[in-house]
PDB file of N, CA and C in Angstrom:
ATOM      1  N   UNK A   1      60.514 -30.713 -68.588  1.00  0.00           N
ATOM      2  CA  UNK A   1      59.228 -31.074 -69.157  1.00  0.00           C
ATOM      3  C   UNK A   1      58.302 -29.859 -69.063  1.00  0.00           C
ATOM      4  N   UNK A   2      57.862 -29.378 -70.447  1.00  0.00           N
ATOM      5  CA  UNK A   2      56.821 -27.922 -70.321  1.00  0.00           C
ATOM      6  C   UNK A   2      56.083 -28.553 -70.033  1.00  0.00           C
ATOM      7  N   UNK A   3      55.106 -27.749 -69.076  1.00  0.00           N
ATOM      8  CA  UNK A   3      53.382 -28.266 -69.130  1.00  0.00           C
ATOM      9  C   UNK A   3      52.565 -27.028 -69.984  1.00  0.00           C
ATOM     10  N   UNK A   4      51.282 -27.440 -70.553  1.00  0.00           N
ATOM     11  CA  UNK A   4      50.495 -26.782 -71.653  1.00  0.00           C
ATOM     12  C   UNK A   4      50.184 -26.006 -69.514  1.00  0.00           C
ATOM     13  N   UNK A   5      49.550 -24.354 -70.063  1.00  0.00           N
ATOM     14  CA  UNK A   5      49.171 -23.566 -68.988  1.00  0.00           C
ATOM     15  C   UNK A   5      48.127 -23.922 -68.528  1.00  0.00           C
ATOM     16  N   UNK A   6      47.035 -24.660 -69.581  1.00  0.00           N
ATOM     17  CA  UNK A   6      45.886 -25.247 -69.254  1.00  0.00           C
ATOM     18  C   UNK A   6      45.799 -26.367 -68.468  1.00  0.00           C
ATOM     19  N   UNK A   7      47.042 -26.634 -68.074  1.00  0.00           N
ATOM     20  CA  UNK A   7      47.200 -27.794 -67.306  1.00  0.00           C
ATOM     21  C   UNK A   7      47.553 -28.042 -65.940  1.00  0.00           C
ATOM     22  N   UNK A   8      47.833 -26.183 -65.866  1.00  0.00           N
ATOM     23  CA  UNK A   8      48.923 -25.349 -64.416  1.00  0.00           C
ATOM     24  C   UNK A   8      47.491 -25.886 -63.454  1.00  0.00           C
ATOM     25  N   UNK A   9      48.102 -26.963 -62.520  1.00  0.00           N
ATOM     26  CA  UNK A   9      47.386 -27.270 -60.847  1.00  0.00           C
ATOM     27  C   UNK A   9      48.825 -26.864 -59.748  1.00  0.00           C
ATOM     28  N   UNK A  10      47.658 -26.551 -58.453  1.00  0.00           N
ATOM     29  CA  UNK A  10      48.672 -26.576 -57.754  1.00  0.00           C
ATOM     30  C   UNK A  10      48.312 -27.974 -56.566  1.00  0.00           C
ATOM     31  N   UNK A  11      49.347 -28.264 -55.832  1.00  0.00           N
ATOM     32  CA  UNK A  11      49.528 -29.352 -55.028  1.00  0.00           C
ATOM     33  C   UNK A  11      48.966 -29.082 -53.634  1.00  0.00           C
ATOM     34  N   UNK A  12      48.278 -29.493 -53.007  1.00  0.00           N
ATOM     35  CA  UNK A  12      48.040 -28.860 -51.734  1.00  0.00           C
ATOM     36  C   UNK A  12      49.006 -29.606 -50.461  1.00  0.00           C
ATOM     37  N   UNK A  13      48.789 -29.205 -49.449  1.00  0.00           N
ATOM     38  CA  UNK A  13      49.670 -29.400 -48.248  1.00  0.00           C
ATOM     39  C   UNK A  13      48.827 -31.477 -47.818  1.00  0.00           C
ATOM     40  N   UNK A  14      47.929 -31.645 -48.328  1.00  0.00           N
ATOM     41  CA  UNK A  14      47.037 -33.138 -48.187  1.00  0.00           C
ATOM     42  C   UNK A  14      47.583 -33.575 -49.232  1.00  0.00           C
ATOM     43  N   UNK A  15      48.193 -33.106 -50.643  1.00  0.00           N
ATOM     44  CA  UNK A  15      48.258 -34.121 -51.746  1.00  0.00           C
ATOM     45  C   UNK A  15      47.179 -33.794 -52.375  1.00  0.00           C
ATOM     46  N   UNK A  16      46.352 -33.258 -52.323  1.00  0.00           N
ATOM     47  CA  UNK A  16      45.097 -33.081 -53.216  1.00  0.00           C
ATOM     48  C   UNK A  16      45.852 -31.840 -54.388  1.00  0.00           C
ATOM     49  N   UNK A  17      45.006 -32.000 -55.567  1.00  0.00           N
ATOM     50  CA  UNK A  17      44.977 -31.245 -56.738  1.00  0.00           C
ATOM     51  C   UNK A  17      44.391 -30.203 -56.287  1.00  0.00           C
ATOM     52  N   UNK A  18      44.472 -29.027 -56.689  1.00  0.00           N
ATOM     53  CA  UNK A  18      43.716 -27.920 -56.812  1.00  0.00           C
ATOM     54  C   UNK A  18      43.999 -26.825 -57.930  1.00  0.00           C
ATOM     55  N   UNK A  19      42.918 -26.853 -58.809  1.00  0.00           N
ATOM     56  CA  UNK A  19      42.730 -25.823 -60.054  1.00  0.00           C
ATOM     57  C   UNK A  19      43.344 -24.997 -59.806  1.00  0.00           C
ATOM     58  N   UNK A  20      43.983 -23.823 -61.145  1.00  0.00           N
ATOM     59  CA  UNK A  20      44.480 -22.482 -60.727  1.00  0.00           C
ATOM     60  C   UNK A  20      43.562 -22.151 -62.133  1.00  0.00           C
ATOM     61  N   UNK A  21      42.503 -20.736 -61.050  1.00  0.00           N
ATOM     62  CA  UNK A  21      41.442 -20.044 -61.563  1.00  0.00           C
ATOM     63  C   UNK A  21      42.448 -19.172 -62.988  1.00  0.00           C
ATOM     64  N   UNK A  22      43.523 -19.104 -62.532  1.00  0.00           N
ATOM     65  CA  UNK A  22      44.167 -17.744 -63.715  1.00  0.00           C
ATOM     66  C   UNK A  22      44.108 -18.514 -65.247  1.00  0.00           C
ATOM     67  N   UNK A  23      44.191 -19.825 -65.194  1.00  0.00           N
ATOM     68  CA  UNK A  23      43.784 -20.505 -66.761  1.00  0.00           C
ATOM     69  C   UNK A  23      42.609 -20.204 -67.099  1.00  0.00           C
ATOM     70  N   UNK A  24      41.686 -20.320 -66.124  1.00  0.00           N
ATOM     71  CA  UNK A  24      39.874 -20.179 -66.547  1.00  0.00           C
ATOM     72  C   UNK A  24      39.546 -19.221 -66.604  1.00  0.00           C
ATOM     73  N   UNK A  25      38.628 -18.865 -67.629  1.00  0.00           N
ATOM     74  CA  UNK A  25      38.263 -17.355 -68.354  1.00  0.00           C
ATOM     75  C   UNK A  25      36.880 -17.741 -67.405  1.00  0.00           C
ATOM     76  N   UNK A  26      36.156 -16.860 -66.979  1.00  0.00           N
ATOM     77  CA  UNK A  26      35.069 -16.752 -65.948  1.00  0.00           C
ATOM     78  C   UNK A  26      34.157 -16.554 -67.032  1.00  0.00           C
ATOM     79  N   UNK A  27      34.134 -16.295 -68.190  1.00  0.00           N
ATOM     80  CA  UNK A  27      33.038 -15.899 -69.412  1.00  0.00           C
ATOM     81  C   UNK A  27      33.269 -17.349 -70.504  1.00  0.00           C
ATOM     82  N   UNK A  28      34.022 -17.933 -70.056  1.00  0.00           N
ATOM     83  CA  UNK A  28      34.002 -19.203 -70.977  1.00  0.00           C
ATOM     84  C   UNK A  28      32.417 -19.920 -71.228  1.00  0.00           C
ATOM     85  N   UNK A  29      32.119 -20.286 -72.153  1.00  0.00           N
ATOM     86  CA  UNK A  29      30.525 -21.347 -72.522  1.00  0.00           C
ATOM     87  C   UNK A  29      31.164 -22.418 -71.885  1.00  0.00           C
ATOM     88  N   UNK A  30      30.394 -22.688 -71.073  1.00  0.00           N
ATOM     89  CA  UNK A  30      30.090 -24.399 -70.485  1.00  0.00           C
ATOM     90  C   UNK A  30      29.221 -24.772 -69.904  1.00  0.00           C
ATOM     91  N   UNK A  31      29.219 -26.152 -69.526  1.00  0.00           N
ATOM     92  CA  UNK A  31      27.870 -27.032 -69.846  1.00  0.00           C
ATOM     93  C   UNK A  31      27.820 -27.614 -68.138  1.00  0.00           C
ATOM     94  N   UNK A  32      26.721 -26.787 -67.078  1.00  0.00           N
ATOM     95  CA  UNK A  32      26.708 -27.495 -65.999  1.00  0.00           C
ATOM     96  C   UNK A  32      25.226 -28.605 -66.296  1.00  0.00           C
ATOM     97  N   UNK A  33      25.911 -29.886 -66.096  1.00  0.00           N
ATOM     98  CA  UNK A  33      24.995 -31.087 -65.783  1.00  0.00           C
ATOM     99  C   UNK A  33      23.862 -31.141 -65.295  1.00  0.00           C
ATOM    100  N   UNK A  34      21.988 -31.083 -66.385  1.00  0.00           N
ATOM    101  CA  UNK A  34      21.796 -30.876 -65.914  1.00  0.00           C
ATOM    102  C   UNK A  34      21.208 -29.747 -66.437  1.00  0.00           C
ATOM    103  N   UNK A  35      21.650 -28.664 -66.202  1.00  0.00           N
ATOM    104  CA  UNK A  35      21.444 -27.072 -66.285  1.00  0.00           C
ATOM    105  C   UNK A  35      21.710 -26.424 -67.471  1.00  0.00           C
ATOM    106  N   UNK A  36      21.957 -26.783 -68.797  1.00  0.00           N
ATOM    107  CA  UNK A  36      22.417 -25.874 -69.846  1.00  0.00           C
ATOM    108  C   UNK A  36      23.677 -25.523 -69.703  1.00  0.00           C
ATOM    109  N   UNK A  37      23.677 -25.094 -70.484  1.00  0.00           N
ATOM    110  CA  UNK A  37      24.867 -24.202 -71.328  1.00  0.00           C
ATOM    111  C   UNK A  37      24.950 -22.650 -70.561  1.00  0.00           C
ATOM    112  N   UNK A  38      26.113 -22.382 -69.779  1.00  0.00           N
ATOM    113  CA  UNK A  38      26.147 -21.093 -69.471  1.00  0.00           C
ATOM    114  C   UNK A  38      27.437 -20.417 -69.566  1.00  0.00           C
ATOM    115  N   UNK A  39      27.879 -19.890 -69.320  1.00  0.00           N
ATOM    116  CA  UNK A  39      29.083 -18.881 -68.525  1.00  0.00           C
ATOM    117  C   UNK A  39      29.847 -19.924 -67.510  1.00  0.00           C
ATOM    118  N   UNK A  40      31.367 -20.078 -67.285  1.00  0.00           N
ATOM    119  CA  UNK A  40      31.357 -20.550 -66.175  1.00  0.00           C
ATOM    120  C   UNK A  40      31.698 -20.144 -64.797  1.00  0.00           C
ATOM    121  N   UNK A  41      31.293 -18.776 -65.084  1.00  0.00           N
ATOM    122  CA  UNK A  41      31.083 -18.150 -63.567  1.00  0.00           C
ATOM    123  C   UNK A  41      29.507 -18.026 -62.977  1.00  0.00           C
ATOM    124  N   UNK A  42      28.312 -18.155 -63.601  1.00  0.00           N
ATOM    125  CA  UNK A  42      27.059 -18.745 -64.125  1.00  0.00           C
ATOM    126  C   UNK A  42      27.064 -20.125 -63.314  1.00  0.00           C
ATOM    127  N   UNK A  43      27.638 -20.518 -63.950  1.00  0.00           N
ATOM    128  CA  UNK A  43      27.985 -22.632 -63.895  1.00  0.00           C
ATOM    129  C   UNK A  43      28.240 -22.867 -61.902  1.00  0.00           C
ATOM    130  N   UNK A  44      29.081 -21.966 -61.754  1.00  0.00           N
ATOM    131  CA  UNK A  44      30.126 -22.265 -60.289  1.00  0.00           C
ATOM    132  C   UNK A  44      28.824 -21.782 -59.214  1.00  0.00           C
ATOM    133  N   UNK A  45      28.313 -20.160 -59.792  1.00  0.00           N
ATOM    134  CA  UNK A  45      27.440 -20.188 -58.605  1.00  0.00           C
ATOM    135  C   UNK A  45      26.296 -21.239 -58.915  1.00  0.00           C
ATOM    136  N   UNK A  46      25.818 -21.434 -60.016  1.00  0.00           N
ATOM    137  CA  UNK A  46      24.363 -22.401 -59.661  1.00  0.00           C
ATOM    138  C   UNK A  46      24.864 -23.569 -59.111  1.00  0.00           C
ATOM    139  N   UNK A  47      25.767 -24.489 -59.122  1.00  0.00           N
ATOM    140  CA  UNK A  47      26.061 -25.375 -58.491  1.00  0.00           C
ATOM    141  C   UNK A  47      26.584 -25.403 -57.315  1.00  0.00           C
ATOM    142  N   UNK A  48      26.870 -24.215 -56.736  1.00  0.00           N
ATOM    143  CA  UNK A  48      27.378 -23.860 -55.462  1.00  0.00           C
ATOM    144  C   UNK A  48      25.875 -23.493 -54.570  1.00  0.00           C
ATOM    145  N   UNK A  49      24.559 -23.192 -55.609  1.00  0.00           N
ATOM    146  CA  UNK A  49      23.571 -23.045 -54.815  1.00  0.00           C
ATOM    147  C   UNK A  49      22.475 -24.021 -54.503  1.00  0.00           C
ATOM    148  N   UNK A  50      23.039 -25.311 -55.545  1.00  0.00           N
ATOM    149  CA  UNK A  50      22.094 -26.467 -54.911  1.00  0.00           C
ATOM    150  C   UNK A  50      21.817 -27.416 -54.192  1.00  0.00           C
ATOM    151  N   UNK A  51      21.143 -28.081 -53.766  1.00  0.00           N
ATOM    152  CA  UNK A  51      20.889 -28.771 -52.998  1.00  0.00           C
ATOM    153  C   UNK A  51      21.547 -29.935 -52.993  1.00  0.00           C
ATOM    154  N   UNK A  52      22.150 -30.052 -51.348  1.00  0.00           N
ATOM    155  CA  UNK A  52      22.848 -31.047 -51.033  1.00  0.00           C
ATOM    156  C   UNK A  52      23.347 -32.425 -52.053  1.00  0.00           C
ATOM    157  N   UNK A  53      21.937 -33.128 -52.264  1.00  0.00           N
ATOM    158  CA  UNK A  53      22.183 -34.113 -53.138  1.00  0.00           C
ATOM    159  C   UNK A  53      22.444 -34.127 -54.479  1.00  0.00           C
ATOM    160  N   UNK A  54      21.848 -32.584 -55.122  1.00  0.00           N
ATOM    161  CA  UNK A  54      21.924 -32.565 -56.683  1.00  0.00           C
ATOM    162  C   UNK A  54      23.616 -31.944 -56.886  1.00  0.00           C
ATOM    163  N   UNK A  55      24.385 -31.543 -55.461  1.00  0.00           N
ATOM    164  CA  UNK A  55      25.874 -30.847 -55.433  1.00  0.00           C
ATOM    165  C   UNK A  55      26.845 -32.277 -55.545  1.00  0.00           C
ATOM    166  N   UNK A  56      26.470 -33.199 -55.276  1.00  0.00           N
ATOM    167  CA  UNK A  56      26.992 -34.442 -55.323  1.00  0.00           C
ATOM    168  C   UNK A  56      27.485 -34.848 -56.797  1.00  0.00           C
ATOM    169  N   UNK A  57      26.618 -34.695 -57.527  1.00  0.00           N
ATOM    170  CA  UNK A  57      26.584 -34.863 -58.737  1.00  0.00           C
ATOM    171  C   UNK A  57      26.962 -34.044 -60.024  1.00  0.00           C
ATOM    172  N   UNK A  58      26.967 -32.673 -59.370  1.00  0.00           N
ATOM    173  CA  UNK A  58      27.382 -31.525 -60.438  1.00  0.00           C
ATOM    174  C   UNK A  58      28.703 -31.457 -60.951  1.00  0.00           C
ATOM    175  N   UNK A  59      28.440 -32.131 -61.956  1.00  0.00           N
ATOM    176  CA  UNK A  59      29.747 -31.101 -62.921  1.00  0.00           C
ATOM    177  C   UNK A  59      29.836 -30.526 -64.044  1.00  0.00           C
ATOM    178  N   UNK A  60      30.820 -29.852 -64.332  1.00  0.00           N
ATOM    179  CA  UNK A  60      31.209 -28.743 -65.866  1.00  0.00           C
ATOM    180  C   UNK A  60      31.529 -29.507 -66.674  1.00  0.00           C
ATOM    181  N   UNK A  61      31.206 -29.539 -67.891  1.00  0.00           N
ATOM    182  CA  UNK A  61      32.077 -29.932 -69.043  1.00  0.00           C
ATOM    183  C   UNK A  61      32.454 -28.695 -69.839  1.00  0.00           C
ATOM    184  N   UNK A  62      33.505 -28.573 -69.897  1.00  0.00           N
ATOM    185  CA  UNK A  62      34.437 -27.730 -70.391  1.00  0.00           C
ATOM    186  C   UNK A  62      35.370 -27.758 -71.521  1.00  0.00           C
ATOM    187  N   UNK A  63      35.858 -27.044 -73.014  1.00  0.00           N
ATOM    188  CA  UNK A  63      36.345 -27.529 -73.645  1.00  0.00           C
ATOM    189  C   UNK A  63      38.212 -27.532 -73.750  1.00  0.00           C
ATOM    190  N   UNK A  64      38.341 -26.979 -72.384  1.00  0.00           N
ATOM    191  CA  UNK A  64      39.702 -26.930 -72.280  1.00  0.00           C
ATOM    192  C   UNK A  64      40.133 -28.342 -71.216  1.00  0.00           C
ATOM    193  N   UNK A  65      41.478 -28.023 -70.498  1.00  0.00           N
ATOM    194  CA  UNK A  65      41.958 -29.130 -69.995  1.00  0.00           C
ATOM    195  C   UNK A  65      41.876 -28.131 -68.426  1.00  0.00           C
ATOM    196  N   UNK A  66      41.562 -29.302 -67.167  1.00  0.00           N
ATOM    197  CA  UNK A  66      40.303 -30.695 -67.552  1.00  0.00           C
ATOM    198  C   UNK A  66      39.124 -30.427 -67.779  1.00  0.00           C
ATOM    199  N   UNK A  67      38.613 -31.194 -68.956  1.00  0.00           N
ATOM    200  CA  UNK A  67      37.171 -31.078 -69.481  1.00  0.00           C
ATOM    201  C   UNK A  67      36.126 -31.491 -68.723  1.00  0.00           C
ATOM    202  N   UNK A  68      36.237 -31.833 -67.626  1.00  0.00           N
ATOM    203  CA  UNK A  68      35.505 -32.133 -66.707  1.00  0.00           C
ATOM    204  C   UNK A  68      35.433 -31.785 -64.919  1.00  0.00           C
ATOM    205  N   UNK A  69      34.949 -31.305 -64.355  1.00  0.00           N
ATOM    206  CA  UNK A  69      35.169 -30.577 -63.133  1.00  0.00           C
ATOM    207  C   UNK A  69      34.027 -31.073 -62.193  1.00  0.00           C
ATOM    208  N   UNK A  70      34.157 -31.439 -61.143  1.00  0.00           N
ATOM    209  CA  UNK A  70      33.690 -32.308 -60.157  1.00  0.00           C
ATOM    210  C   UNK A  70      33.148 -30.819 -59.039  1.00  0.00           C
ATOM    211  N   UNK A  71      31.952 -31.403 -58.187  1.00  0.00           N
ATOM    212  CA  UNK A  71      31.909 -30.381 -57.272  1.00  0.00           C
ATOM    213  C   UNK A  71      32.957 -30.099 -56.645  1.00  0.00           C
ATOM    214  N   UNK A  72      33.803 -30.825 -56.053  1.00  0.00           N
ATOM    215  CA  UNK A  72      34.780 -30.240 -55.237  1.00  0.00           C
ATOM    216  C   UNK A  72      35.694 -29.276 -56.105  1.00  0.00           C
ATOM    217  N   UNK A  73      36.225 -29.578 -57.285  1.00  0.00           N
ATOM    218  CA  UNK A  73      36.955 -28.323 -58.243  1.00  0.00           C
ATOM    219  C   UNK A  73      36.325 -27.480 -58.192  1.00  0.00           C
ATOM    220  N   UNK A  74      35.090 -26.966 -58.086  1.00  0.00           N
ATOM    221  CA  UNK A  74      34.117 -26.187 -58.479  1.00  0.00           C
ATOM    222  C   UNK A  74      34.180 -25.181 -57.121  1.00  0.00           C
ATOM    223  N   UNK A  75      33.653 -26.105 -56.037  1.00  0.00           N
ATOM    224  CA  UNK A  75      34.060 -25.184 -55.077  1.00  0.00           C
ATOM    225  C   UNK A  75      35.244 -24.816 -54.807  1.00  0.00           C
ATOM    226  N   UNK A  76      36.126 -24.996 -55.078  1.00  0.00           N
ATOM    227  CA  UNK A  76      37.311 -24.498 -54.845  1.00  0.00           C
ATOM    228  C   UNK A  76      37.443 -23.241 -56.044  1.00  0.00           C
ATOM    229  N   UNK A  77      37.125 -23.443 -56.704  1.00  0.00           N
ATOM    230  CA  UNK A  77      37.167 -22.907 -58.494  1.00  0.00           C
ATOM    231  C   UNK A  77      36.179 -21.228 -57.585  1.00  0.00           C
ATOM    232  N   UNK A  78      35.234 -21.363 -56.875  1.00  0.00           N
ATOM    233  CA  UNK A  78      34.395 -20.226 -56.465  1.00  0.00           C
ATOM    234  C   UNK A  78      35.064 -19.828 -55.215  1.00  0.00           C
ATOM    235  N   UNK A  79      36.023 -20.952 -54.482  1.00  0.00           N
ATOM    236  CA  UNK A  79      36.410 -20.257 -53.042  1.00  0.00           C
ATOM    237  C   UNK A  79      37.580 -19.017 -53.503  1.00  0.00           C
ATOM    238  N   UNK A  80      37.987 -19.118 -54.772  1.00  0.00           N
ATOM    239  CA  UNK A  80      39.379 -18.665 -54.888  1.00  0.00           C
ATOM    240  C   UNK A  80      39.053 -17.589 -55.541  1.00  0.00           C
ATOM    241  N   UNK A  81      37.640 -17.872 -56.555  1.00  0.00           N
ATOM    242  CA  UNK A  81      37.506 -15.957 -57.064  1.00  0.00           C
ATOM    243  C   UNK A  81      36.935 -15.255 -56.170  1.00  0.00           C
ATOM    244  N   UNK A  82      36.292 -15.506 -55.212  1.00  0.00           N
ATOM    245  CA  UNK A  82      35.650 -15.231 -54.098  1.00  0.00           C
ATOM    246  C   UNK A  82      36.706 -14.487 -53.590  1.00  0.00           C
ATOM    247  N   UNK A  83      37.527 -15.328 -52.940  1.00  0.00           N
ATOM    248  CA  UNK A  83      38.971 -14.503 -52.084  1.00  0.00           C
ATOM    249  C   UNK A  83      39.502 -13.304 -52.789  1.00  0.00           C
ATOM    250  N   UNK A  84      39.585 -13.293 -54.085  1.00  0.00           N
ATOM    251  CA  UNK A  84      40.449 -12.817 -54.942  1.00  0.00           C
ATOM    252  C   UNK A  84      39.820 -11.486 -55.071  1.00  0.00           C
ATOM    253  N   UNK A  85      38.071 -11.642 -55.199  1.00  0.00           N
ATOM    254  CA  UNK A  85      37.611 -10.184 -55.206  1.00  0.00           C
ATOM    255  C   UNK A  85      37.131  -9.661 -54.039  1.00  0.00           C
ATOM    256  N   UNK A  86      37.200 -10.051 -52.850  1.00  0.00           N
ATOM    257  CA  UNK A  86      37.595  -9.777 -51.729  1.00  0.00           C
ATOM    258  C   UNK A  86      38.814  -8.788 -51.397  1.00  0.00           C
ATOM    259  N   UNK A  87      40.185  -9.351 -51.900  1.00  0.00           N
ATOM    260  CA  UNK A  87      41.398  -8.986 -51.444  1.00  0.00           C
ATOM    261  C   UNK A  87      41.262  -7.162 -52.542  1.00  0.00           C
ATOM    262  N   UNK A  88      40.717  -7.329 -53.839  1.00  0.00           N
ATOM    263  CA  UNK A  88      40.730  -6.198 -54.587  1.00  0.00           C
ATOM    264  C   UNK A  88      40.351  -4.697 -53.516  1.00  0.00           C
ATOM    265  N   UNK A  89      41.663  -4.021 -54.204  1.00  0.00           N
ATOM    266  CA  UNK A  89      41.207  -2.737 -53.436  1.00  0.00           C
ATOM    267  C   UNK A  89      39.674  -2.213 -54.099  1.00  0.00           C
ATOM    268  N   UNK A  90      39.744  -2.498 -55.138  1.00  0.00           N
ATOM    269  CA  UNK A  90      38.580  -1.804 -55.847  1.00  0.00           C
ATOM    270  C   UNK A  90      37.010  -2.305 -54.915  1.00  0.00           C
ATOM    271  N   UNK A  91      37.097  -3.795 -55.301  1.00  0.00           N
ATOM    272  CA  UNK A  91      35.966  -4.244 -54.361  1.00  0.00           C
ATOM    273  C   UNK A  91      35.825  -3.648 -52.790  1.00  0.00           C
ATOM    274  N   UNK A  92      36.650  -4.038 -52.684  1.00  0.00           N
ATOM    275  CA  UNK A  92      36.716  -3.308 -51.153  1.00  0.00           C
ATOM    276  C   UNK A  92      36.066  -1.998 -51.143  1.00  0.00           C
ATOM    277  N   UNK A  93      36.451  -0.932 -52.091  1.00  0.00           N
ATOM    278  CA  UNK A  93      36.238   0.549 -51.796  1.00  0.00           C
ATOM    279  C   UNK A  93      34.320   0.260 -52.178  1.00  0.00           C
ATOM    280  N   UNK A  94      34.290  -0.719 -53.115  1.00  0.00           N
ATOM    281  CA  UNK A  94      32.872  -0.464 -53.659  1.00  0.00           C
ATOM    282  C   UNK A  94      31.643  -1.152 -52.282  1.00  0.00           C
ATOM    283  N   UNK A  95      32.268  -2.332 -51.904  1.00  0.00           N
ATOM    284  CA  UNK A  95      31.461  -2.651 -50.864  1.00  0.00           C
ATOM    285  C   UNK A  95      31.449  -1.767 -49.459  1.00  0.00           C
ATOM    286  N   UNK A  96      32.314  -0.884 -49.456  1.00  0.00           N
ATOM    287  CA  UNK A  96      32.553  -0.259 -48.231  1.00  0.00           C
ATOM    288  C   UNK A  96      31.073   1.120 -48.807  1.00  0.00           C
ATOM    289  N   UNK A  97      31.076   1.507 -49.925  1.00  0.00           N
ATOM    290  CA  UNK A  97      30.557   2.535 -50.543  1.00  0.00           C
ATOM    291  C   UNK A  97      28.773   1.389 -50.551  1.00  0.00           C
ATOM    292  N   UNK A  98      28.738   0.975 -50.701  1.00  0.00           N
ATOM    293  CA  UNK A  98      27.276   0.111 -50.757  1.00  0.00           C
ATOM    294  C   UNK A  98      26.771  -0.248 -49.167  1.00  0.00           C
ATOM    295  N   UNK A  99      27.596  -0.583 -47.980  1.00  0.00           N
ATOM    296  CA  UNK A  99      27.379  -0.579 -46.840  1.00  0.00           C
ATOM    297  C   UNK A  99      26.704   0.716 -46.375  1.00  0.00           C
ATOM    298  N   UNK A 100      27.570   1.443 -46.764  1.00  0.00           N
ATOM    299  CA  UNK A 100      27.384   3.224 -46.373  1.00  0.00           C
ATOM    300  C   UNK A 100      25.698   3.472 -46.586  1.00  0.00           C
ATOM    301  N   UNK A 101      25.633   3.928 -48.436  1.00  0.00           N
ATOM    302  CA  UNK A 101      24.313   3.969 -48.958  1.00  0.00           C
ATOM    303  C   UNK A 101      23.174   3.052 -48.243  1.00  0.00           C
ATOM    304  N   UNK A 102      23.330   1.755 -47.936  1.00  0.00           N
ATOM    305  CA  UNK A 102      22.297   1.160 -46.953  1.00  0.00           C
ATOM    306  C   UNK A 102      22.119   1.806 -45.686  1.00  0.00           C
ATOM    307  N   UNK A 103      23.241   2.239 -45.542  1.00  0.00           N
ATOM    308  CA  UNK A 103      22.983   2.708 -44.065  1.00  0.00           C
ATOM    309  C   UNK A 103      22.148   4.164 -43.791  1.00  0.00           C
ATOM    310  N   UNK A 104      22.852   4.765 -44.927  1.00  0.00           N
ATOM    311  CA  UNK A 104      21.988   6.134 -45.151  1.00  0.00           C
ATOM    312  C   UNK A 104      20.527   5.864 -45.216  1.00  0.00           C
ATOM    313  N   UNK A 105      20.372   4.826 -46.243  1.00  0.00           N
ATOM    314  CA  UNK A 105      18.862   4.553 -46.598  1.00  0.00           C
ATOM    315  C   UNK A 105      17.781   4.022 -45.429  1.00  0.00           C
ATOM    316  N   UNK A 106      18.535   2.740 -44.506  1.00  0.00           N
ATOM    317  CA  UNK A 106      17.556   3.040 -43.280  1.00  0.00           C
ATOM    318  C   UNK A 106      17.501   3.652 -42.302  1.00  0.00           C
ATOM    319  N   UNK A 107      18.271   4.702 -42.209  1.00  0.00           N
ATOM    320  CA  UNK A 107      18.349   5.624 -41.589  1.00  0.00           C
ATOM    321  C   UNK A 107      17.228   6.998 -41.668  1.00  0.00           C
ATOM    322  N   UNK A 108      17.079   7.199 -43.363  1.00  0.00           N
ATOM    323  CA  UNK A 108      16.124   7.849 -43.797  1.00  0.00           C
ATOM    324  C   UNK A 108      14.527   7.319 -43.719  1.00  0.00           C
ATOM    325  N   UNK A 109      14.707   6.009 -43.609  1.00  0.00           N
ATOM    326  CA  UNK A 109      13.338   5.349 -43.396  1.00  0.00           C
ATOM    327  C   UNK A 109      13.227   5.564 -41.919  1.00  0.00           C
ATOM    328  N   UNK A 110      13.997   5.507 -41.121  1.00  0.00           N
ATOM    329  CA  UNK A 110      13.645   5.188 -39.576  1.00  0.00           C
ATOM    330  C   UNK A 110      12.800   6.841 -39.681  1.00  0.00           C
ATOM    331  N   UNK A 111      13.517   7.601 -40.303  1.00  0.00           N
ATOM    332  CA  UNK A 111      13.252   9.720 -39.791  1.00  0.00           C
ATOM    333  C   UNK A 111      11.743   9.321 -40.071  1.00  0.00           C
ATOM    334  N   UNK A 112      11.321   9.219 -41.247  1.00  0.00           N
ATOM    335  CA  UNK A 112      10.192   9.006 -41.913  1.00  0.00           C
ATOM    336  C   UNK A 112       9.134   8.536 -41.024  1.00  0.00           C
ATOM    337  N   UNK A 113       9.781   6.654 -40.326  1.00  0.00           N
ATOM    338  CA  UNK A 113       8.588   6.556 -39.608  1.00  0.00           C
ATOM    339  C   UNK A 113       8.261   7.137 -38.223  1.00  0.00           C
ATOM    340  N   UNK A 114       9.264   7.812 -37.694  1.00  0.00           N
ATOM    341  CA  UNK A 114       8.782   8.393 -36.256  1.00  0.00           C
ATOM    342  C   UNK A 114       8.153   9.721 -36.943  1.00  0.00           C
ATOM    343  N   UNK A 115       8.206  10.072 -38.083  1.00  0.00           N
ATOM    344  CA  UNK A 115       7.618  11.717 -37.968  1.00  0.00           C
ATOM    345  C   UNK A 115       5.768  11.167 -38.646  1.00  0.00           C
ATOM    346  N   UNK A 116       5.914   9.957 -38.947  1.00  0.00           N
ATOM    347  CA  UNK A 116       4.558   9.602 -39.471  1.00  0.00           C
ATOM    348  C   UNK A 116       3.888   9.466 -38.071  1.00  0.00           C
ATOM    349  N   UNK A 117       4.502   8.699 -36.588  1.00  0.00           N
ATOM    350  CA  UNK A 117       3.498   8.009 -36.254  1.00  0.00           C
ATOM    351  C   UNK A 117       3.692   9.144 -34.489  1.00  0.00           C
ATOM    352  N   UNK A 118       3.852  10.423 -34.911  1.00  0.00           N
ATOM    353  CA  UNK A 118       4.155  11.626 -34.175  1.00  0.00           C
ATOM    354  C   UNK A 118       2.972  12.536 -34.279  1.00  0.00           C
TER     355      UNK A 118
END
């Protein structure tokens, strides 16, 4: 029996469903509940940033399969690109390179204020 790719879940170790992000285009138009029409990488963080009771209620409508996505898909849908650009060497080198530059920068502020108040 083929399954359509839009349909690829994986099974978890509880029996629960869980999305696989590699079907979902992160630039797809969709519709968080609620909130307009956005992006659905747009969609995942605003609903990942609201409030308790309005997270209860959030979901995507989407025009692929499933057309509908519940907070819990959602967070999972953000835990996994999350991980994913985490694990990237690239990210890695860039956040390691942005740590740095902060560090330089208050470092240059600290010189600044002891030679002001000298």
């Amino acid at each position: 029996m083929a399954m359509d790719p839009e349909e690829l879940v994986t099974l978890t170790n509880h029996g629960t469903m869980k999305l696989r992000s590699a079907v979902m285009d992160p630039e797809e138009l969709v519709t968080l509940t609620n909130h307009g029409t956005m992006k659905l990488r747009s969609a995942v963080v605003r609903a990942m940033i609201l409030s308790a009771k309005e997270r209860e209620r959030a979901t995507i409508v989407r025009e692929g399969k499933p057309a509908i996505l519940n907070f819990k898909q959602i967070r999972n849908l953000g835990a996994e690109w999350d991980e994913r650009r985490g694990s990237s060497p690239r990210g890695n080198r860039s956040q390691e390179r942005q740590r740095k530059q902060r560090r330089i920068r208050s470092r240059g502020n600290r010189r600044k204020s002891r030679s002001i108040t000298r």
